[in-house]
Protein backbone atom coordinates (compact mmCIF):
# COMPACT_ATOMS: atom_id res chain seq x y z
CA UNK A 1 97.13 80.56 -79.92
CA UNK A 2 98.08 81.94 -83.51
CA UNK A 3 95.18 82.54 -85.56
CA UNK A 4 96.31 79.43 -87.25
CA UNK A 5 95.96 76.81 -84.24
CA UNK A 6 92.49 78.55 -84.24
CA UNK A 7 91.70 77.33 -88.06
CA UNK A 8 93.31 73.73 -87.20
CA UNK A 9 90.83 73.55 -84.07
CA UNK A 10 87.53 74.84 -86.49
CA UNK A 11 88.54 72.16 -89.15
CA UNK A 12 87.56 69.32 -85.74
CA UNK A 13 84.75 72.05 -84.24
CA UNK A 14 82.85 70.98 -87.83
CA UNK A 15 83.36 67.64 -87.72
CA UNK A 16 81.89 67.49 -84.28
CA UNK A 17 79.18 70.17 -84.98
CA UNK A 18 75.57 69.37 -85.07
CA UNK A 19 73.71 71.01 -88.31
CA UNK A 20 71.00 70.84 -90.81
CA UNK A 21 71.23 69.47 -94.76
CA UNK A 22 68.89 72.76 -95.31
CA UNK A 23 71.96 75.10 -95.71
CA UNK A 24 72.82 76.12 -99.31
CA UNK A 25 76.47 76.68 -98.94
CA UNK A 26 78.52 75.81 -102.22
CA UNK A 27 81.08 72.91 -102.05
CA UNK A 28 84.64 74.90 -102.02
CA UNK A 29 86.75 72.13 -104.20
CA UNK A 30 84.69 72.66 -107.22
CA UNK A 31 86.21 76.29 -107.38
CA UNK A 32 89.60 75.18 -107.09
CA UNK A 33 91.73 74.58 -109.81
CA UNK A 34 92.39 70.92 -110.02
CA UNK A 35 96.14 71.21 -109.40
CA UNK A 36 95.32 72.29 -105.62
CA UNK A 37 92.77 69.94 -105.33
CA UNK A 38 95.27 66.75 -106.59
CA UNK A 39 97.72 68.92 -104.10
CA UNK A 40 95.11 68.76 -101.12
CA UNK A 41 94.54 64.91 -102.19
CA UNK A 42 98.07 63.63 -102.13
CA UNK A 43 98.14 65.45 -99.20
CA UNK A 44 95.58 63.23 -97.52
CA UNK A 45 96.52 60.43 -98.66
CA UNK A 46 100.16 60.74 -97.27
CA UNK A 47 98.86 59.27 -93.87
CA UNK A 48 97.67 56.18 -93.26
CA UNK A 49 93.78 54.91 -93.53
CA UNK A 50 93.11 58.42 -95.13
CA UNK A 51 90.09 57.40 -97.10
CA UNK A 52 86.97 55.46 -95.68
CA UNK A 53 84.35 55.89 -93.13
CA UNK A 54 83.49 51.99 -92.32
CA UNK A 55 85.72 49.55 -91.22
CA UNK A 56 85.98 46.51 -89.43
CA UNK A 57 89.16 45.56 -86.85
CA UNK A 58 89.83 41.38 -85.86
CA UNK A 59 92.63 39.90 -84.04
CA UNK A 60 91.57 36.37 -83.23
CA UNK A 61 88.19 36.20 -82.49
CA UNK A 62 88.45 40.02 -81.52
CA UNK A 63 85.85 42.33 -83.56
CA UNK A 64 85.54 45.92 -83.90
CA UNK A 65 83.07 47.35 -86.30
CA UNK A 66 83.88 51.34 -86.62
CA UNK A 67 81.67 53.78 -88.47
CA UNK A 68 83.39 57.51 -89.09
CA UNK A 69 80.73 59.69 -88.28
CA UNK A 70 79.25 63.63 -89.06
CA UNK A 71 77.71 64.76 -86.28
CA UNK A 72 74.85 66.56 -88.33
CA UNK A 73 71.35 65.26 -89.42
CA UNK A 74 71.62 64.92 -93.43
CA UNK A 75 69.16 61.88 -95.45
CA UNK A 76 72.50 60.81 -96.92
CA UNK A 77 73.06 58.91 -93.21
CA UNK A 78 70.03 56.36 -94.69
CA UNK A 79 71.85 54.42 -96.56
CA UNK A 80 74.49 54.10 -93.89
CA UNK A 81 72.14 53.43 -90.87
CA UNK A 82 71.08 50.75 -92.92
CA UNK A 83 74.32 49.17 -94.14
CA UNK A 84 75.38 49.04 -90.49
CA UNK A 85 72.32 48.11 -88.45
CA UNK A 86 73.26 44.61 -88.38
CA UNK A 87 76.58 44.99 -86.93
CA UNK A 88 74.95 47.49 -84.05
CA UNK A 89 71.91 45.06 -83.17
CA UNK A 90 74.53 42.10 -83.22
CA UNK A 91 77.29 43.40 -81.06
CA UNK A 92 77.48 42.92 -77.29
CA UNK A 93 79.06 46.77 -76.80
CA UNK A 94 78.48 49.71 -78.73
CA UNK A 95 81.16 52.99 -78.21
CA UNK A 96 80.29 56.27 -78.80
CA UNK A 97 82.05 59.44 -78.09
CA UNK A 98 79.10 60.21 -75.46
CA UNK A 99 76.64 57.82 -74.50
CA UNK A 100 73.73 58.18 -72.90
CA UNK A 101 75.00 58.75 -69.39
CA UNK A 102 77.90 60.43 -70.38
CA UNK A 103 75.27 63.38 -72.02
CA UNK A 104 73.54 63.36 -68.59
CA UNK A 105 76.07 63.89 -66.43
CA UNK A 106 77.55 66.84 -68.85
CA UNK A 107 74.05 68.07 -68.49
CA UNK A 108 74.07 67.59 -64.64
CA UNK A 109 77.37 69.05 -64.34
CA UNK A 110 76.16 72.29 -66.61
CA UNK A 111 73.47 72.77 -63.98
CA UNK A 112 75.56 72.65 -61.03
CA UNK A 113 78.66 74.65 -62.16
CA UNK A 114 77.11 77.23 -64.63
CA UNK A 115 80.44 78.78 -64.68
CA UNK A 116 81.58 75.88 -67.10
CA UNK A 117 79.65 77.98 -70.02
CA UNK A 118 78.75 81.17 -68.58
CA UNK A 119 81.23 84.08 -67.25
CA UNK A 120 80.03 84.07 -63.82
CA UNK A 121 83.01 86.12 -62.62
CA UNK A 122 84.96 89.04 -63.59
CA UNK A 123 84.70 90.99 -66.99
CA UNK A 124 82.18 89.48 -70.06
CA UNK A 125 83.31 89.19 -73.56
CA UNK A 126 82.06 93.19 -74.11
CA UNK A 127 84.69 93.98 -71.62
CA UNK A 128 87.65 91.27 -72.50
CA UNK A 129 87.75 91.71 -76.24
CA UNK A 130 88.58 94.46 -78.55
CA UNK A 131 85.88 96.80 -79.29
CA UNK A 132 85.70 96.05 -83.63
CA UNK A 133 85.96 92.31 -82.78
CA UNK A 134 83.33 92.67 -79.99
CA UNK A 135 80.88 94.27 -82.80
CA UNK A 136 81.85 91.46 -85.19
CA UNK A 137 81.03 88.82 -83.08
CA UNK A 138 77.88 90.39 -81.26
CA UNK A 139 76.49 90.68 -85.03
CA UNK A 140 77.41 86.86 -85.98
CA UNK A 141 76.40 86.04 -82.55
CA UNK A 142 72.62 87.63 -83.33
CA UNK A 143 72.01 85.87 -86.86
CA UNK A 144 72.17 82.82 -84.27
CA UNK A 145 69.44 83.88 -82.21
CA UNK A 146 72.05 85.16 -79.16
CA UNK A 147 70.92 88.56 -78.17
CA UNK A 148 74.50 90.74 -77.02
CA UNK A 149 73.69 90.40 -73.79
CA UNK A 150 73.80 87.19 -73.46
CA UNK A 151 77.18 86.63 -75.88
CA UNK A 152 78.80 89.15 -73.29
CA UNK A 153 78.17 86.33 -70.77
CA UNK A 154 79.43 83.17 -72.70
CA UNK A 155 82.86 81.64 -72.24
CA UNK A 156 84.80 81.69 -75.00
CA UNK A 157 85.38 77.95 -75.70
CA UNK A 158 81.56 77.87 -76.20
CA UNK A 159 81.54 80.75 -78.54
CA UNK A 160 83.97 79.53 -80.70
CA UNK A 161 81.84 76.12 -81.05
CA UNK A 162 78.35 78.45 -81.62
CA UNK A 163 80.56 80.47 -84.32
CA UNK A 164 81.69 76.99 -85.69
CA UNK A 165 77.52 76.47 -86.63
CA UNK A 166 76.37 78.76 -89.42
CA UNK A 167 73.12 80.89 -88.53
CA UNK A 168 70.93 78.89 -91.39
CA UNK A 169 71.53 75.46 -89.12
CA UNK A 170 71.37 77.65 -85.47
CA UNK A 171 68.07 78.80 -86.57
CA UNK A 172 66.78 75.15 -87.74
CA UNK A 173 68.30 73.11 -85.06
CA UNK A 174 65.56 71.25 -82.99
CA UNK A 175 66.96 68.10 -81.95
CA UNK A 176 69.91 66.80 -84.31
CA UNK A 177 71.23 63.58 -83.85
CA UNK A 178 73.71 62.46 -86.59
CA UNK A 179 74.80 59.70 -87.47
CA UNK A 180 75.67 59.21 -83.59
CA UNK A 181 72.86 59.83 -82.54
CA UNK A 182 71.50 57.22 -84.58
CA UNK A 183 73.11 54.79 -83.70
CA UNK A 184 72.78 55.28 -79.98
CA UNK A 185 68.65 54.98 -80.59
CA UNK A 186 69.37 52.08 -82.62
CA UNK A 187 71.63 50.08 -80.33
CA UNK A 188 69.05 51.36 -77.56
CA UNK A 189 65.55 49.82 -79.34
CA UNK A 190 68.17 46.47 -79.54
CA UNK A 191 68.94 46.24 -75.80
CA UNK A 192 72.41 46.59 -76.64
CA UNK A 193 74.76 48.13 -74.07
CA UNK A 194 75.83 51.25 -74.68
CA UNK A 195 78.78 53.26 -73.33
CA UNK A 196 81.33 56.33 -74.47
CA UNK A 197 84.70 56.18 -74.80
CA UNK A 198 85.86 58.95 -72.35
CA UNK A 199 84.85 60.48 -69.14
CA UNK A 200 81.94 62.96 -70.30
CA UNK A 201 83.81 66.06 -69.11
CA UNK A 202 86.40 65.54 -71.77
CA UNK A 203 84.98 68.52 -73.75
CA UNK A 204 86.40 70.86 -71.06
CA UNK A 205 89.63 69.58 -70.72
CA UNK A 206 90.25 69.82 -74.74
CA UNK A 207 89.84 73.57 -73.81
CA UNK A 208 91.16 73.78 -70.56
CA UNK A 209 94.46 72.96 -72.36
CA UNK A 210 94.20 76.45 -73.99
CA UNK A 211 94.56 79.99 -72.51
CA UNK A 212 92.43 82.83 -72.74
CA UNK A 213 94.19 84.32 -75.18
CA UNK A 214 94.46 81.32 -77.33
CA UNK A 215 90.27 81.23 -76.95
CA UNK A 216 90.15 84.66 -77.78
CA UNK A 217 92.34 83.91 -81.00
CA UNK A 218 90.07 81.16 -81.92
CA UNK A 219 87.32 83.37 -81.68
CA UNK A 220 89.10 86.18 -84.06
CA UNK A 221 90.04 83.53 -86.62
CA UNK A 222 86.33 81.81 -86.45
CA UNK A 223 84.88 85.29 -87.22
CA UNK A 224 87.39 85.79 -90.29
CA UNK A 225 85.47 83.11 -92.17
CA UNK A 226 82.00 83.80 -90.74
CA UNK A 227 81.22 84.70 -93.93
CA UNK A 228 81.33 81.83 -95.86
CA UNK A 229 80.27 79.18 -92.81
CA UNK A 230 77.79 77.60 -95.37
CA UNK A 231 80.22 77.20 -98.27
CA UNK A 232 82.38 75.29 -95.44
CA UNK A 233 79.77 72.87 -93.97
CA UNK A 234 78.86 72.04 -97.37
CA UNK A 235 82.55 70.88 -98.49
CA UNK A 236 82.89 69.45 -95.16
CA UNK A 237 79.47 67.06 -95.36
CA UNK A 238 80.25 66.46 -98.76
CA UNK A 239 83.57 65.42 -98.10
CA UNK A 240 82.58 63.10 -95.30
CA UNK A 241 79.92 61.28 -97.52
CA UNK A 242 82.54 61.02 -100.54
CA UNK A 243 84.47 58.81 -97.34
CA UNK A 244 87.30 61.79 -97.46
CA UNK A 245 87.44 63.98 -94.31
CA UNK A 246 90.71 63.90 -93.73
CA UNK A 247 91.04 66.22 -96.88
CA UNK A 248 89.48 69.02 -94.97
CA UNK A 249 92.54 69.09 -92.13
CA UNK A 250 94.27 69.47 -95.30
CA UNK A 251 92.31 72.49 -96.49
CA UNK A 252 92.52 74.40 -93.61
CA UNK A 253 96.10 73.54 -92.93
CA UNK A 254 96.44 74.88 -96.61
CA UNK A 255 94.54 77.96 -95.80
CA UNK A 256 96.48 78.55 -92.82
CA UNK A 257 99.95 78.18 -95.15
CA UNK A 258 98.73 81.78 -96.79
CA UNK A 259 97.97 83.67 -93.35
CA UNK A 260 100.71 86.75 -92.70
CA UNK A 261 103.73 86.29 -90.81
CA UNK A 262 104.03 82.30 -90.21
CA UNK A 263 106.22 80.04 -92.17
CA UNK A 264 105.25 76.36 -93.76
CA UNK A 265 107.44 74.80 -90.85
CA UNK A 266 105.33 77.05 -88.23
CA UNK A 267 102.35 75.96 -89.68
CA UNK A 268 102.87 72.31 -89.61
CA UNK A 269 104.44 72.76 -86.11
CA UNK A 270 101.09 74.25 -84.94
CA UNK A 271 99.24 71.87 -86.69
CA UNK A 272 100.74 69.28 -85.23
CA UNK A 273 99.98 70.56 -81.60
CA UNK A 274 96.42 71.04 -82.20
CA UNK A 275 96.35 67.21 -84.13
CA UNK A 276 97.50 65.73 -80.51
CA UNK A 277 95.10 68.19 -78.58
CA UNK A 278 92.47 67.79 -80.19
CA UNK A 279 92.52 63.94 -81.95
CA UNK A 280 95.82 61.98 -80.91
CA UNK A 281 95.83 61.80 -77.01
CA UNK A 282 92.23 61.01 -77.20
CA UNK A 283 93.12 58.38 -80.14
CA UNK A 284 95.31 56.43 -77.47
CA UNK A 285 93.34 56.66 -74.55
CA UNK A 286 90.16 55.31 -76.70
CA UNK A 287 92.52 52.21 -77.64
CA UNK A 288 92.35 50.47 -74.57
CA UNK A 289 88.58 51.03 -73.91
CA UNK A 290 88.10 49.29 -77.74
CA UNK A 291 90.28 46.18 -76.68
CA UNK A 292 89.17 45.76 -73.72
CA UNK A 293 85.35 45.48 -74.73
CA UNK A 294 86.05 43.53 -77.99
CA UNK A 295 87.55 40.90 -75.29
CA UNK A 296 84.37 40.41 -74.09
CA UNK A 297 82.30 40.21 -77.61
CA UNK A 298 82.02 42.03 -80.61
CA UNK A 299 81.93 45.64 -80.85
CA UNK A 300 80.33 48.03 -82.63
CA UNK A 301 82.26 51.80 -82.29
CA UNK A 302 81.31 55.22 -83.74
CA UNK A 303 83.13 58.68 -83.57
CA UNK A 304 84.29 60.93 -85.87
CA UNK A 305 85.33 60.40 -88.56
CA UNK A 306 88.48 62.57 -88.40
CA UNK A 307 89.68 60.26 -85.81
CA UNK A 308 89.76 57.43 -88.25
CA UNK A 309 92.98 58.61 -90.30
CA UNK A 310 96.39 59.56 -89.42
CA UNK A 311 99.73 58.27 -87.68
CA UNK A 312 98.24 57.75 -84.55
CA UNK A 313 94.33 57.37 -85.72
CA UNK A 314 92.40 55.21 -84.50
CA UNK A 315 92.75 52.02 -87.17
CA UNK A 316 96.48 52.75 -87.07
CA UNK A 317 96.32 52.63 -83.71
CA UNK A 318 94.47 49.16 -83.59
CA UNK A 319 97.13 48.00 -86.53
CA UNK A 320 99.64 48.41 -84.50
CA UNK A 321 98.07 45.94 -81.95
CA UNK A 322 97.78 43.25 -83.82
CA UNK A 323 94.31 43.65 -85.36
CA UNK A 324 93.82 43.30 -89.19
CA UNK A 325 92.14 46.21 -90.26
CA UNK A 326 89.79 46.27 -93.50
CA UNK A 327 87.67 48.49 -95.26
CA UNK A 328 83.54 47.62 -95.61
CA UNK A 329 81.65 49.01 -98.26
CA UNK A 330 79.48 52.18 -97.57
């Protein structure tokens, strides 16, 4: 994977990171000039439903209530929780990326194949990578509380996730739930059903799809930026709350336009790839999972938010169906 592919796959790695509001990173757009910004915006807003973290889908009596979600713990998900509480404790299904069995059978499935997350076989990370990237990312692996010899050990899908948290939410991280997580306690106190949207080894197979040296790419390009991981989290929660994630894609796809060697049409190219990987082909298998339980009642669905916009996101997706698709205030 180009180094690239490897920013396009961190812009979705924060969206579906857990951290804490208690980082002090500065938001990035405010030190733009406001030409790129308006550049970055029109960007955005080229695709469809590029705006907007709460919506609500009907075709007949067919209902679909879908919140965008950050998959951090922040008091700016208050207000949220509480605009959307009825529509959870009212629906007969409620979708989540993971439900509750879905996180226990990962777990289960972590226990009996350690190998899924831990080089069981053949050379460790010390031994696989260069020896000035190995000290980079043994030193960013440390201000996360991961002595070396245990990075040297980790595969390097779940590296580049761990280098996707900055150390200040690492260190503070207890037991985050998000907005996700929310909801899942919510629907759960409400005896309403709940159930994800894909198998629970999903995770793996997003990765699968790369090779090592792709991994080991991501893992270069992740530590490039290491050194502003706050200032990113920071645009990318305040982006979400502003209702405009799909501005960060964007930013990272802009980033990735100034990167040595690789021309605008390679870029988008690349971008595109990691957009079906990582969003699109799990867009269209969520689809009929949606339909099918909104036949039976009305729905209440949350994921992330980056899988709202686009050609083939989810509420274009649903459009093209047949369902009427409208925005609900935040």
């Amino acid at each position: 994977m180009t180094r690239l592919l490897a920013l396009a796959a961190l812009a979705f790695c924060l969206l579906a990171t857990p951290l804490l509001a208690q980082c002090n990173g500065r938001n990035l757009f405010e030190e733009m000039p406001p030409e790129k910004v308006a550049a970055l915006t029109a960007a955005a807003d080229a695709v469809p439903f590029p705006r907007g973290n709460l919506w609500r889908a009907t075709r007949g009596q067919e209902v679909i209530t879908i919140a965008g979600t950050y998959h951090f713990d922040d008091p700016r998900h208050a207000p949220t929780l509480a605009a959307i509480r009825p529509a959870i404790e009212s629906a007969t299904t409620v979708l989540v990326e993971a439900g509750p069995e879905e996180q226990r059978a990962l777990q289960d499935l972590i226990a009996r194949e350690p190998g899924r997350m831990m080089i069981t076989d053949g050379p460790s990370l010390l031994e696989q990578l260069p020896p000035d990237v190995w000290s980079d990312l043994s030193a960013a692996l440390a201000l996360r509380g991961i002595p070396g010899f245990m990075a040297a050990k980790l595969q390097p899908w779940y590296v580049a996730v761990l280098l996707s948290m900055p150390p200040c939410a690492v260190a503070q991280m207890k037991d985050p739930k998000g907005l996700d997580g929310m909801v899942i306690e919510t629907a759960a106190a409400a005896g309403v059903p709940v159930r994800g949207l894909e198998p629970f080894d999903t995770v793996f197979s997003i990765f699968d799809a790369m090779n090592h040296d792709e991994m080991v790419a991501m893992i270069q390009s992740t530590l490039a930026v290491d050194d502003r991981s706050e200032d990113y989290h920071a645009t990318l929660a305040d982006s979400y709350f502003a209702g405009e994630s799909r501005i960060i894609w964007e930013y990272m796809r802009d980033v990735s336009y100034g990167l040595p060697g690789y021309t605008r049409e390679e870029v988008d190219a690349d971008f595109a790839r990691m957009e079906e990987l990582l969003m699109n082909s799990r867009n269209r298998r969520w689809i009929s999972v949606l339909t099918a339980a909104a036949a039976e009642g009305p729905v209440f669905a949350a994921f992330g938010a980056l899988h709202l916009s686009g050609e083939e996101g989810v509420l274009n997706l649903l459009q093209r169906e047949g369902f009427t698709v409208e925005q609900l205030a935040p």
